[in-house]
PDB file of N, CA and C in Angstrom:
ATOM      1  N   UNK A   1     144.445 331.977  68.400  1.00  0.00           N
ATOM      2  CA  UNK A   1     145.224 330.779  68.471  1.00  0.00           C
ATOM      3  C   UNK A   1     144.403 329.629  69.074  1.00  0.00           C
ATOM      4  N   UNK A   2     143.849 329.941  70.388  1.00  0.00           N
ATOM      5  CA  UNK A   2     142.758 328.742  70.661  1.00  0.00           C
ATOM      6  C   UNK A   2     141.612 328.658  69.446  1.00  0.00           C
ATOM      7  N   UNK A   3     141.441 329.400  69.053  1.00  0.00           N
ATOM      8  CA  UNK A   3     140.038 328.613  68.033  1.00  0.00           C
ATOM      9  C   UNK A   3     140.380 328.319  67.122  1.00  0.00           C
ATOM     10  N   UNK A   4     142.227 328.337  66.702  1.00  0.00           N
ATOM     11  CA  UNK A   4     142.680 327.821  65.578  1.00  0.00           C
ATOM     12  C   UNK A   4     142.903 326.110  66.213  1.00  0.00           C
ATOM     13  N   UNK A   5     143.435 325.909  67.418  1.00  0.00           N
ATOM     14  CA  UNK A   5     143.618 324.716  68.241  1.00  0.00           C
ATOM     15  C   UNK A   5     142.070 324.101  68.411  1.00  0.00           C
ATOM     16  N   UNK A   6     141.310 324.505  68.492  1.00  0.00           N
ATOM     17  CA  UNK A   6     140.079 323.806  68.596  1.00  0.00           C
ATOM     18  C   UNK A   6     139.933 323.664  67.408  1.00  0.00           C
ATOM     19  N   UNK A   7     139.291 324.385  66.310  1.00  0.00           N
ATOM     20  CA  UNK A   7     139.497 324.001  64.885  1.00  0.00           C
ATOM     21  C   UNK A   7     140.405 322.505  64.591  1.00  0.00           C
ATOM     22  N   UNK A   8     141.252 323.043  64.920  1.00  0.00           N
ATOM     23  CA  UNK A   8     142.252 321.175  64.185  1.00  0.00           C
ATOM     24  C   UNK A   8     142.156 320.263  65.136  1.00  0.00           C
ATOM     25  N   UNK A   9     141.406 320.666  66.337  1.00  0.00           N
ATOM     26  CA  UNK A   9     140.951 319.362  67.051  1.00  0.00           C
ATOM     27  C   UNK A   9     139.644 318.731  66.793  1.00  0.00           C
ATOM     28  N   UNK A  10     138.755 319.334  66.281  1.00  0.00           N
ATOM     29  CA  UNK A  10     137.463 319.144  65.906  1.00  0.00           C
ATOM     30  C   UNK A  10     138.223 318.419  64.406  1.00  0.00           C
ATOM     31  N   UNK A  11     139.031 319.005  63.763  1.00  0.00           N
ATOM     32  CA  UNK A  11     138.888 318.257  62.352  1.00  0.00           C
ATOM     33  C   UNK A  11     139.853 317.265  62.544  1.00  0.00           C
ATOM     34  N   UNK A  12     140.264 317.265  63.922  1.00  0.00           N
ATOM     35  CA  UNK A  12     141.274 315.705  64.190  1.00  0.00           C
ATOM     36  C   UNK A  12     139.813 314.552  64.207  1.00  0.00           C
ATOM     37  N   UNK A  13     139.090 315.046  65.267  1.00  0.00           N
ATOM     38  CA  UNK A  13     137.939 314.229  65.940  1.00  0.00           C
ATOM     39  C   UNK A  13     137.245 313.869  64.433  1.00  0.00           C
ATOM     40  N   UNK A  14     136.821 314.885  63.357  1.00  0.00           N
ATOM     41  CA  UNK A  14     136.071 314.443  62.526  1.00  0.00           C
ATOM     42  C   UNK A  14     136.971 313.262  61.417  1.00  0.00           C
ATOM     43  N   UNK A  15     138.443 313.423  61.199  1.00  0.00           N
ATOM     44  CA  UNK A  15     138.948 312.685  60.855  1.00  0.00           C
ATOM     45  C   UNK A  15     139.025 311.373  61.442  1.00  0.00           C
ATOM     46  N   UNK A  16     139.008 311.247  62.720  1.00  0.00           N
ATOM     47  CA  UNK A  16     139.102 310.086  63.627  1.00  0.00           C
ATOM     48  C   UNK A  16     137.720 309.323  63.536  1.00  0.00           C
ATOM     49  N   UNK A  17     136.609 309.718  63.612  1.00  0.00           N
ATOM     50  CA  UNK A  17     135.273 309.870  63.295  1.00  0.00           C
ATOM     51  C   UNK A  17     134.774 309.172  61.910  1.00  0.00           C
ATOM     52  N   UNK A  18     135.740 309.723  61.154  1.00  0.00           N
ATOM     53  CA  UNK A  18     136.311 308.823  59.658  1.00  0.00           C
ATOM     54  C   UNK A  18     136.539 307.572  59.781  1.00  0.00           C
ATOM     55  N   UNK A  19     137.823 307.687  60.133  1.00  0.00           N
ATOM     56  CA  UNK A  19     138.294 306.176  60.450  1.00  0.00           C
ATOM     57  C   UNK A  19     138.209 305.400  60.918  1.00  0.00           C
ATOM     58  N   UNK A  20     136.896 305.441  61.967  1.00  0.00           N
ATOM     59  CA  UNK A  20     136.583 304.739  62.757  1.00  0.00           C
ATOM     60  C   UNK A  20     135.430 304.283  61.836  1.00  0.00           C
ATOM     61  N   UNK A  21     134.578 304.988  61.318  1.00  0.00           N
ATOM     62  CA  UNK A  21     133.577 304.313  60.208  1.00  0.00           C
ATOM     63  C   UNK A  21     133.933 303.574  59.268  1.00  0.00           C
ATOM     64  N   UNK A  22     135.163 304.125  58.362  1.00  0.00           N
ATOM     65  CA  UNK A  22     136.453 303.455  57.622  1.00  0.00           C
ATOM     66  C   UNK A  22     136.501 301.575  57.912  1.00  0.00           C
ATOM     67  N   UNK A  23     137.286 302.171  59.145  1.00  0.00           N
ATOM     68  CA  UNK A  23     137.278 300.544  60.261  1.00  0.00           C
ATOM     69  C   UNK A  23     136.173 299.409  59.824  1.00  0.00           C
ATOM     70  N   UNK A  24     135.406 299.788  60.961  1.00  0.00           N
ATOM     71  CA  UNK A  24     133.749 299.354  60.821  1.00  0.00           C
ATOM     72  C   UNK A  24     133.476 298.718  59.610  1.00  0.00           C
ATOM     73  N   UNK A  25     133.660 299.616  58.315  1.00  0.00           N
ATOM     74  CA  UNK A  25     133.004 299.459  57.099  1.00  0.00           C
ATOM     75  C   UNK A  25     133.562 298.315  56.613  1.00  0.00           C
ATOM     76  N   UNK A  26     135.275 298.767  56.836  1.00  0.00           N
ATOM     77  CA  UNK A  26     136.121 297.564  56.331  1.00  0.00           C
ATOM     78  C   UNK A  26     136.256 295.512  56.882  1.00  0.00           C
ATOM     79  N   UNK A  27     136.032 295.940  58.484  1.00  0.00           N
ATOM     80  CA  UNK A  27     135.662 295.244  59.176  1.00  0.00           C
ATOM     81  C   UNK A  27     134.592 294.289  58.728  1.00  0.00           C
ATOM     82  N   UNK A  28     133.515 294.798  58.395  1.00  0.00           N
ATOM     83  CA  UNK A  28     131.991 293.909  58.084  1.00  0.00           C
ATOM     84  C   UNK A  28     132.292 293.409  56.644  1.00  0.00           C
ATOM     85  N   UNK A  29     132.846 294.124  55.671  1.00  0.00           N
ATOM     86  CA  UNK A  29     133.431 293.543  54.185  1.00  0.00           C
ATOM     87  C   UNK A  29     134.434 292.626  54.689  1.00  0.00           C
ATOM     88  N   UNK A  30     134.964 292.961  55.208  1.00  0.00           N
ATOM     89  CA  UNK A  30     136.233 291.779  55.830  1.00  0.00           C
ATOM     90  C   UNK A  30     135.432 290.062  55.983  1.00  0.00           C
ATOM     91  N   UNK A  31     134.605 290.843  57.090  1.00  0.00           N
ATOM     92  CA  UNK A  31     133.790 289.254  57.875  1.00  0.00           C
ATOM     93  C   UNK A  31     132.772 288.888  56.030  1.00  0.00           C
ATOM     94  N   UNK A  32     132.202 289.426  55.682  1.00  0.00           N
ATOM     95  CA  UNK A  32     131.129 289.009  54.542  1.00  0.00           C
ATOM     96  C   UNK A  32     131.922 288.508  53.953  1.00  0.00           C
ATOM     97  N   UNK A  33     133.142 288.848  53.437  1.00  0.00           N
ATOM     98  CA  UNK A  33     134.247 288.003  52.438  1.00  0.00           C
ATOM     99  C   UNK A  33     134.369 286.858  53.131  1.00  0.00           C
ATOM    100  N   UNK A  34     134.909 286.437  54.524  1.00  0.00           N
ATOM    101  CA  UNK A  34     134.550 285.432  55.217  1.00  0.00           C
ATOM    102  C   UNK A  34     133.804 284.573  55.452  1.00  0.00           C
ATOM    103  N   UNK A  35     132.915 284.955  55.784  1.00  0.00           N
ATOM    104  CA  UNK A  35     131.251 284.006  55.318  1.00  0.00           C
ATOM    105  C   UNK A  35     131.180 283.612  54.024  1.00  0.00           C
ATOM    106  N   UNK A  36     131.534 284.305  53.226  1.00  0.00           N
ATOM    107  CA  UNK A  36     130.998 283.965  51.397  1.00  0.00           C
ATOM    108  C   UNK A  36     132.509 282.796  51.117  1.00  0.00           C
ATOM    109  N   UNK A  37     133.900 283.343  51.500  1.00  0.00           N
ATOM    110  CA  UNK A  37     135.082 281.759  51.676  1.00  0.00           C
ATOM    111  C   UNK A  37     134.956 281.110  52.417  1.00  0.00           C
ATOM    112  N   UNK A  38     134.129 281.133  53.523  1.00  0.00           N
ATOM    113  CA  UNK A  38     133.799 279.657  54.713  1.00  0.00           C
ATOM    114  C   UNK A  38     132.708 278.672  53.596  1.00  0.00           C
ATOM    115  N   UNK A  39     131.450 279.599  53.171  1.00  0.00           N
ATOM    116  CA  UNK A  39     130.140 279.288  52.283  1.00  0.00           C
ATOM    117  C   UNK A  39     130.766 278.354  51.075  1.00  0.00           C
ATOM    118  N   UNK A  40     131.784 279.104  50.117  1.00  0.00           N
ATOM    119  CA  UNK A  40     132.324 278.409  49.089  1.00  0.00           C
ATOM    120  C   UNK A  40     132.731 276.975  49.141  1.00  0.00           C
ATOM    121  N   UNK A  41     133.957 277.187  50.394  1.00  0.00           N
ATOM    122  CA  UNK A  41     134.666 275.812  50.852  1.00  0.00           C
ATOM    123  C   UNK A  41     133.637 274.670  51.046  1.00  0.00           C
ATOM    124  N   UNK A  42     132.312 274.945  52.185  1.00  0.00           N
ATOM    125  CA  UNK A  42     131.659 274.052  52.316  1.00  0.00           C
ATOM    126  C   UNK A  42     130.978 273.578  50.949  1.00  0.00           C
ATOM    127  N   UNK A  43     130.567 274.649  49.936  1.00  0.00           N
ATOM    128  CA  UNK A  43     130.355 274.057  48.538  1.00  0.00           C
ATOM    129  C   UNK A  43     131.253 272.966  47.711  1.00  0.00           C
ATOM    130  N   UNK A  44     132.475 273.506  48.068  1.00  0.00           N
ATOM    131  CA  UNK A  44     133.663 272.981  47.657  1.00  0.00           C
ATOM    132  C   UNK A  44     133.476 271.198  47.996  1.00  0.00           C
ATOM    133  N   UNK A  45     133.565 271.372  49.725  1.00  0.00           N
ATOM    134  CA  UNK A  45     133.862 269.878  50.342  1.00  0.00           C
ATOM    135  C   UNK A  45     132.324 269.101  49.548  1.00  0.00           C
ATOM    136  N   UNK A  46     131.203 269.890  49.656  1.00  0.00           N
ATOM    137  CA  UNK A  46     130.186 269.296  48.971  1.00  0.00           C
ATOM    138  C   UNK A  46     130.609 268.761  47.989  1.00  0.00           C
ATOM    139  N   UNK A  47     130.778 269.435  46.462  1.00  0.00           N
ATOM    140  CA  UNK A  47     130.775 269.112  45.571  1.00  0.00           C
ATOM    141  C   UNK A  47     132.259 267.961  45.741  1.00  0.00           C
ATOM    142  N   UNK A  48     133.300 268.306  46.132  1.00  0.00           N
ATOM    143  CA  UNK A  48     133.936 266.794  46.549  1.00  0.00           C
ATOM    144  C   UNK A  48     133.789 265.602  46.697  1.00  0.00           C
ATOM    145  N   UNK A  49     132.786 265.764  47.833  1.00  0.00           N
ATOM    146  CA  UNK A  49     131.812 264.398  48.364  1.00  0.00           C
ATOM    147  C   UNK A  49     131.039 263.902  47.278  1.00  0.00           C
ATOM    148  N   UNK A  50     130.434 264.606  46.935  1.00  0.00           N
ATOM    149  CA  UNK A  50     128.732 264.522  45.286  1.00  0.00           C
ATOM    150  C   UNK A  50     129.948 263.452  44.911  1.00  0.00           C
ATOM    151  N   UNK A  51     131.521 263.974  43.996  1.00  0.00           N
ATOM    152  CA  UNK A  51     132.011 263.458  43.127  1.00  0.00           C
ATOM    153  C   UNK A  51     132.532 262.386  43.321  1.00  0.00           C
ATOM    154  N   UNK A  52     133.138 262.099  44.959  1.00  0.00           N
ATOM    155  CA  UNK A  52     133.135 261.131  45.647  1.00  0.00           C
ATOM    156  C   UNK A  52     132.317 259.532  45.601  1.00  0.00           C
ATOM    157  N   UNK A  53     131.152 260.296  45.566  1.00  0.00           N
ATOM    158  CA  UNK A  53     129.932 259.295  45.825  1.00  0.00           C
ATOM    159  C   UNK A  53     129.923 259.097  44.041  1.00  0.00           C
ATOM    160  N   UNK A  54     129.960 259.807  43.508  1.00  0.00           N
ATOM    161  CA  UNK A  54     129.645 259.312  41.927  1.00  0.00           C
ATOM    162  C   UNK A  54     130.845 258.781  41.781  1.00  0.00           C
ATOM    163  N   UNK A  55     132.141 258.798  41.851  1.00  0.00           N
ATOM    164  CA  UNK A  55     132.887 257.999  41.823  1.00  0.00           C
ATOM    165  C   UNK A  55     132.648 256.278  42.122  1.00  0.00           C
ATOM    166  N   UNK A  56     132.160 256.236  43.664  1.00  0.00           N
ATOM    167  CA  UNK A  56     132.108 254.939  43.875  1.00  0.00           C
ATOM    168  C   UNK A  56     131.170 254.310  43.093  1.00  0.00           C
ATOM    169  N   UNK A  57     129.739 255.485  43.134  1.00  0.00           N
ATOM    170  CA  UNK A  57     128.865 254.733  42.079  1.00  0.00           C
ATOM    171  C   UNK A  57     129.136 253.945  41.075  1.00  0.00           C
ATOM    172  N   UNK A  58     130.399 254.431  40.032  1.00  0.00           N
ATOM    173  CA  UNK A  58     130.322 254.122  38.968  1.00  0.00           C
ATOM    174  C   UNK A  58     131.550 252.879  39.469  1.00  0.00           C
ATOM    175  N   UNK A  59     132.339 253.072  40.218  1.00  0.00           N
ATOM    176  CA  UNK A  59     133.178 251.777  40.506  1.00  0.00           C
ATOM    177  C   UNK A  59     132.311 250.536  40.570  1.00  0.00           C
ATOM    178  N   UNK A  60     131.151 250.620  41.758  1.00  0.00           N
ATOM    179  CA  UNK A  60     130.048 249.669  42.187  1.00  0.00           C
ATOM    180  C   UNK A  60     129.504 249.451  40.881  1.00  0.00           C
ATOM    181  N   UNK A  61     128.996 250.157  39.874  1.00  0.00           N
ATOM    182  CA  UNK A  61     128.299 249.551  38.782  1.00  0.00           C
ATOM    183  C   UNK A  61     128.867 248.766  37.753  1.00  0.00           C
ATOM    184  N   UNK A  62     130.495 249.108  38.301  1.00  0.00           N
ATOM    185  CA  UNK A  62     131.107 248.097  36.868  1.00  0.00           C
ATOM    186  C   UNK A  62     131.716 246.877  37.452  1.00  0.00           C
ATOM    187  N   UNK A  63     131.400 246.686  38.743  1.00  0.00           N
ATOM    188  CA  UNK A  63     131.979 245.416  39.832  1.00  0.00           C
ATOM    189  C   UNK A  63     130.527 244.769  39.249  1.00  0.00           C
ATOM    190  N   UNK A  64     129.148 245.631  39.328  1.00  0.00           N
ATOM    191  CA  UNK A  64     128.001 244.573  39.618  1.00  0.00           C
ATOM    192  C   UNK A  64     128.224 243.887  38.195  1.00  0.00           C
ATOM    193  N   UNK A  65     128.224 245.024  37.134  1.00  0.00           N
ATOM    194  CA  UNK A  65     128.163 244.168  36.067  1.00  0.00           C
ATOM    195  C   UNK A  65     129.425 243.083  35.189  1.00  0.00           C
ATOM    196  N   UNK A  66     130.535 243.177  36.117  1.00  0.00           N
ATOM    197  CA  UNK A  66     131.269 241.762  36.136  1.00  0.00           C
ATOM    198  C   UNK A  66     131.033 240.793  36.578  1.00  0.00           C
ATOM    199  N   UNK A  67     130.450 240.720  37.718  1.00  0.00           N
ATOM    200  CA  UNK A  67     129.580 240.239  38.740  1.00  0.00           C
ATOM    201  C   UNK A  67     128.890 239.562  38.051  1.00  0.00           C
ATOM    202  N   UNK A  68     127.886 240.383  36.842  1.00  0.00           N
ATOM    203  CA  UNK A  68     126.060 239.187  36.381  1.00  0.00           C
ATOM    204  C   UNK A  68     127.089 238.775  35.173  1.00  0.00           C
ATOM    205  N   UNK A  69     128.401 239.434  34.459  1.00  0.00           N
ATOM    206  CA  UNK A  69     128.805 238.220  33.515  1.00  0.00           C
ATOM    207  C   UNK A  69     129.026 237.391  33.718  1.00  0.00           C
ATOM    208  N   UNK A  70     130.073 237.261  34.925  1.00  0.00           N
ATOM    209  CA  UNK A  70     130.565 235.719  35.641  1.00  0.00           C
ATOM    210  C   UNK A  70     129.218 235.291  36.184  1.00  0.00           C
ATOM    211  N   UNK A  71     128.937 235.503  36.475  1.00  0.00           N
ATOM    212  CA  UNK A  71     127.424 234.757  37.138  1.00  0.00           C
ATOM    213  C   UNK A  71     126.931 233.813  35.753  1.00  0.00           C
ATOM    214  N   UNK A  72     126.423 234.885  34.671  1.00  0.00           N
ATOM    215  CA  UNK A  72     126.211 234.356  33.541  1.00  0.00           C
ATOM    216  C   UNK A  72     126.980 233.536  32.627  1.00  0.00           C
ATOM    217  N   UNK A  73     128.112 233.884  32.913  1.00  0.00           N
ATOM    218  CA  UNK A  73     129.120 232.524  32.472  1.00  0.00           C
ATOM    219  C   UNK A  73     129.025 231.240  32.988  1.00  0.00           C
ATOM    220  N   UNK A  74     129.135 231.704  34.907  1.00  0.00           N
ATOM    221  CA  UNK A  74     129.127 230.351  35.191  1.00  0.00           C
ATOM    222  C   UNK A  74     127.666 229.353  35.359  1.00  0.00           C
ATOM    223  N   UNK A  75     126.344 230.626  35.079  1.00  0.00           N
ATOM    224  CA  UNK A  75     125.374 229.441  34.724  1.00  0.00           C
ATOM    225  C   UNK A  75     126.110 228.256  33.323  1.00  0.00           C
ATOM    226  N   UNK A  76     125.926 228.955  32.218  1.00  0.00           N
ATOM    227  CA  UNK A  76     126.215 228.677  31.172  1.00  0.00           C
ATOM    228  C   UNK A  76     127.177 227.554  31.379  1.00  0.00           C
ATOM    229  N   UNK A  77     128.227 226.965  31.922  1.00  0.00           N
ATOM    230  CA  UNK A  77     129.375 226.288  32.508  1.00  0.00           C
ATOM    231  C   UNK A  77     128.327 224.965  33.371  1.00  0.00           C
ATOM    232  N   UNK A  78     127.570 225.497  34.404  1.00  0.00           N
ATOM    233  CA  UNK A  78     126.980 224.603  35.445  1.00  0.00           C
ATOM    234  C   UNK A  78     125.394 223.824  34.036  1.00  0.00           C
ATOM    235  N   UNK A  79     125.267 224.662  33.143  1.00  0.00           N
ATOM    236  CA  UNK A  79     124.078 224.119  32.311  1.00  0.00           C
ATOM    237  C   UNK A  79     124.765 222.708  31.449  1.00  0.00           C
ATOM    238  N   UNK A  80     126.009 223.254  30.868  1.00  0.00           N
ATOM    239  CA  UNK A  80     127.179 222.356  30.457  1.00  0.00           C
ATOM    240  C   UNK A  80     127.562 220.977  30.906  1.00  0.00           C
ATOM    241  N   UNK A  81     127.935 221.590  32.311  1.00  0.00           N
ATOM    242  CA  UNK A  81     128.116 219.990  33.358  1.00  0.00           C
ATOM    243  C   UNK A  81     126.883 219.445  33.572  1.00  0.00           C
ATOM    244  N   UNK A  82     125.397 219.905  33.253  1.00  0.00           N
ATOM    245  CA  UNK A  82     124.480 219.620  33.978  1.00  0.00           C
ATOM    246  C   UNK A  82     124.132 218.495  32.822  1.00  0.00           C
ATOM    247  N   UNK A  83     124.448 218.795  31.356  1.00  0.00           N
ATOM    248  CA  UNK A  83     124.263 218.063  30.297  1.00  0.00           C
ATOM    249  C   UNK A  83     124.905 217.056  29.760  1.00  0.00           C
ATOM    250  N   UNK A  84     126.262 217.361  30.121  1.00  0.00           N
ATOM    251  CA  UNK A  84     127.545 216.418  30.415  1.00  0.00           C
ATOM    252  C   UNK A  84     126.985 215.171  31.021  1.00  0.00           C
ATOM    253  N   UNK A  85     126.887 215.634  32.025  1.00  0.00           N
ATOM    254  CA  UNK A  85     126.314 214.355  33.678  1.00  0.00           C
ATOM    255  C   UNK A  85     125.904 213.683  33.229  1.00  0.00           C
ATOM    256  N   UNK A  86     124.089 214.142  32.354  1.00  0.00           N
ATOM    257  CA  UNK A  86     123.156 213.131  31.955  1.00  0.00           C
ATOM    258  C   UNK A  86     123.438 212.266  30.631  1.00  0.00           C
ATOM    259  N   UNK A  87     124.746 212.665  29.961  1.00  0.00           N
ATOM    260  CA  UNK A  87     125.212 211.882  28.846  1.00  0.00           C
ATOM    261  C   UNK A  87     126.171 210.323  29.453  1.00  0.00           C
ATOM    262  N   UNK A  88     126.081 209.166  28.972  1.00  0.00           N
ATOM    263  CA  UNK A  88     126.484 208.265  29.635  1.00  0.00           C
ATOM    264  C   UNK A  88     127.876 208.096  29.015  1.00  0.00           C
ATOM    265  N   UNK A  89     129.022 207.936  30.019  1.00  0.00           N
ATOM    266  CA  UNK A  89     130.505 207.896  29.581  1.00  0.00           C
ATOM    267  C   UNK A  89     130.434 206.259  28.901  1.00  0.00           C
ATOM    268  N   UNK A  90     131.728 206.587  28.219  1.00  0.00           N
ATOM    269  CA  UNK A  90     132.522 205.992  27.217  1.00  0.00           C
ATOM    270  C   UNK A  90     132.431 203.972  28.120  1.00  0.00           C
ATOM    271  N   UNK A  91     132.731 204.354  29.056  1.00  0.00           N
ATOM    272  CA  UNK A  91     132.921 203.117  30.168  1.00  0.00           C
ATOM    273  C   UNK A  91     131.409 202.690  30.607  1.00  0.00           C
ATOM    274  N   UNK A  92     130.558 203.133  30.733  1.00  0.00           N
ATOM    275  CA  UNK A  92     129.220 202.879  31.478  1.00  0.00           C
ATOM    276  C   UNK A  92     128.579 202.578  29.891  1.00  0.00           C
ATOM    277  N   UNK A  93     128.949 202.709  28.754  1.00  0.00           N
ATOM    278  CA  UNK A  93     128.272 202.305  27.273  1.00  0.00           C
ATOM    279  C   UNK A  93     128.726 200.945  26.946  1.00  0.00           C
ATOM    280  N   UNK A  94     130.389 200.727  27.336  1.00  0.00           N
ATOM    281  CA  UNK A  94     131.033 199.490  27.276  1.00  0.00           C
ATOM    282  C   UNK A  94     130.545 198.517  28.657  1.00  0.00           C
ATOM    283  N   UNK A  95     129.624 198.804  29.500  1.00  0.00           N
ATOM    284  CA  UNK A  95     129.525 197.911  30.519  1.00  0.00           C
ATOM    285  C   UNK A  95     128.036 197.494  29.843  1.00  0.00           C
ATOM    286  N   UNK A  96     127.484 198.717  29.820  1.00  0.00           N
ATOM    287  CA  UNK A  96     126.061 198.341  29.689  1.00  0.00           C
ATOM    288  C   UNK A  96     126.144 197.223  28.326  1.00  0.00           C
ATOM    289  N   UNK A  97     127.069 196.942  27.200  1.00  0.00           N
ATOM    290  CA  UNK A  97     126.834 196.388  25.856  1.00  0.00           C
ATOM    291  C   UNK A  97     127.268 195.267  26.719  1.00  0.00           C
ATOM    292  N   UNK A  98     128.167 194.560  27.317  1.00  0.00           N
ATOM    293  CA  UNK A  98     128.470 193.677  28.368  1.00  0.00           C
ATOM    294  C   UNK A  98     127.609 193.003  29.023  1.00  0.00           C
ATOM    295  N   UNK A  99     126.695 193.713  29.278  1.00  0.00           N
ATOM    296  CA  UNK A  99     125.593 193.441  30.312  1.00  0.00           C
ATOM    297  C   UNK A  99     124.587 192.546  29.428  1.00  0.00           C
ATOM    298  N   UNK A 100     124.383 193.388  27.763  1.00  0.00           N
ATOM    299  CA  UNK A 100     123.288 193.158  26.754  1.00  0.00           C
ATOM    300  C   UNK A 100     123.637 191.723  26.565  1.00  0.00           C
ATOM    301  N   UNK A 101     124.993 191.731  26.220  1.00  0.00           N
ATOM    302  CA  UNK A 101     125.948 190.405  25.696  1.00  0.00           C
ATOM    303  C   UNK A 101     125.171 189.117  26.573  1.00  0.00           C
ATOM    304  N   UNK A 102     125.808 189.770  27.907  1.00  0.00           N
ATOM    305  CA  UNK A 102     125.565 188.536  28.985  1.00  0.00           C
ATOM    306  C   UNK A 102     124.160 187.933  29.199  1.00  0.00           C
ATOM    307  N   UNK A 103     123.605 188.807  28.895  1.00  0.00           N
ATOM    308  CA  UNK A 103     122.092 188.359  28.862  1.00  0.00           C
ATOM    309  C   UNK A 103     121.440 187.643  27.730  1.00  0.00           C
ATOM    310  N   UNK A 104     122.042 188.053  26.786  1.00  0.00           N
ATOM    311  CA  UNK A 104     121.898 187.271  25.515  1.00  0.00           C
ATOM    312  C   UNK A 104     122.548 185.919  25.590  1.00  0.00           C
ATOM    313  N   UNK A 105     123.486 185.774  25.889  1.00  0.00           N
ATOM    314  CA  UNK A 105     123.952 184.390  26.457  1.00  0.00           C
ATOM    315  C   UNK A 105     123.618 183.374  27.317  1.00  0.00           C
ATOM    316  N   UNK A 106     122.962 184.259  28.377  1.00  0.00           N
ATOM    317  CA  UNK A 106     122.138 183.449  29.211  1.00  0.00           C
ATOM    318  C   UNK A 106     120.882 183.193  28.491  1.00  0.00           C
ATOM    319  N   UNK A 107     120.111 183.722  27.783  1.00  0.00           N
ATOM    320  CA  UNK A 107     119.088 184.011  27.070  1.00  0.00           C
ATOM    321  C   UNK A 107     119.499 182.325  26.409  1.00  0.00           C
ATOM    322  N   UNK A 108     120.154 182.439  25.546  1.00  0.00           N
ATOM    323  CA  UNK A 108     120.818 181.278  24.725  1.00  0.00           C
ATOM    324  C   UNK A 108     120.560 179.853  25.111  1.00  0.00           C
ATOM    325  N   UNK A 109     122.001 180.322  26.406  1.00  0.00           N
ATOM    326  CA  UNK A 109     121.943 179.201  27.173  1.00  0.00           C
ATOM    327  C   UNK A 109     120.870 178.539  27.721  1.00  0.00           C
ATOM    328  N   UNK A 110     120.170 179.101  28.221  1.00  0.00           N
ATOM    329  CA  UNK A 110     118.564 178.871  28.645  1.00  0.00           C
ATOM    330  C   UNK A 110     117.764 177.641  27.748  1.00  0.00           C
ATOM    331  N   UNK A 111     117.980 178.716  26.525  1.00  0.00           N
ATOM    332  CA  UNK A 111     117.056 177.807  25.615  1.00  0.00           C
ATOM    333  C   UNK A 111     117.623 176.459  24.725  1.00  0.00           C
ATOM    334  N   UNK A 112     119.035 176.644  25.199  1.00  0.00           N
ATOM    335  CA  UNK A 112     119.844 175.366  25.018  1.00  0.00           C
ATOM    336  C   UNK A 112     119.423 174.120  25.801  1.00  0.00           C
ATOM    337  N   UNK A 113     118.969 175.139  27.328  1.00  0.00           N
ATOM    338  CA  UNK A 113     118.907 173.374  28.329  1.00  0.00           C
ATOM    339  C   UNK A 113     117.244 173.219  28.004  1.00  0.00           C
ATOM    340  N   UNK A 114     116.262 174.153  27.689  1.00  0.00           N
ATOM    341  CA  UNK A 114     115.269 173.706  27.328  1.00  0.00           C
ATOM    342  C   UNK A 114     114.663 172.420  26.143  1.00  0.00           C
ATOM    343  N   UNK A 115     115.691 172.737  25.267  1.00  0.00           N
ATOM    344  CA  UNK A 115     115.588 171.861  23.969  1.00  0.00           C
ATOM    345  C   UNK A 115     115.945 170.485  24.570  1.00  0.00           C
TER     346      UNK A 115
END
């Protein structure tokens, strides 16, 4: 009877002995699954950010290039007024023929009191 009681205590201990390696084994697969879903996530937030940043990129590239149209419009606009300016208005054509007039008259007159 005792070496039947030692017997199933030894194959308690070797069972226990089991499960304790069991444990252990499960334990370290446990944590590695852990490390490899902590590892992922930070891939994760990475690749987030990457898409993030290419996001704004492409926002920023279609601001710049509204940006050089209006720019390029409003040269085109300021070249306009710049050509405008140097053309003489409707009023400064009617002064200046005024001016021609008056001088021609005096011109005239002149050679009226000369004679």
């Amino acid at each position: 009877m005792k070496s039947k009681l030692r017997k199933e205590q030894h194959e308690r201990e070797q069972e226990q002995t089991h499960h304790v390696a069991m444990l252990r084994e499960l334990q370290h697969m446990l944590a590695a699954e852990r490390n490899s879903n902590q590892k992922l996530e930070l891939e994760l937030d990475d690749t987030r950010t990457s898409h993030n940043f290419e996001k704004q990129r492409s926002l920023f590239e279609e601001k710049v290039k509204l940006l050089q149209e209006e720019k390029t419009y409003l040269s085109r606009e300021v070249e306009k007024a710049r050509v405008k300016s140097n053309e003489p208005t409707r009023d400064y054509l009617m002064l200046e023929k005024e001016v021609t007039e008056l001088r021609s008259e005096r011109v005239e007159l002149e050679a009226q009191k000369s004679e």
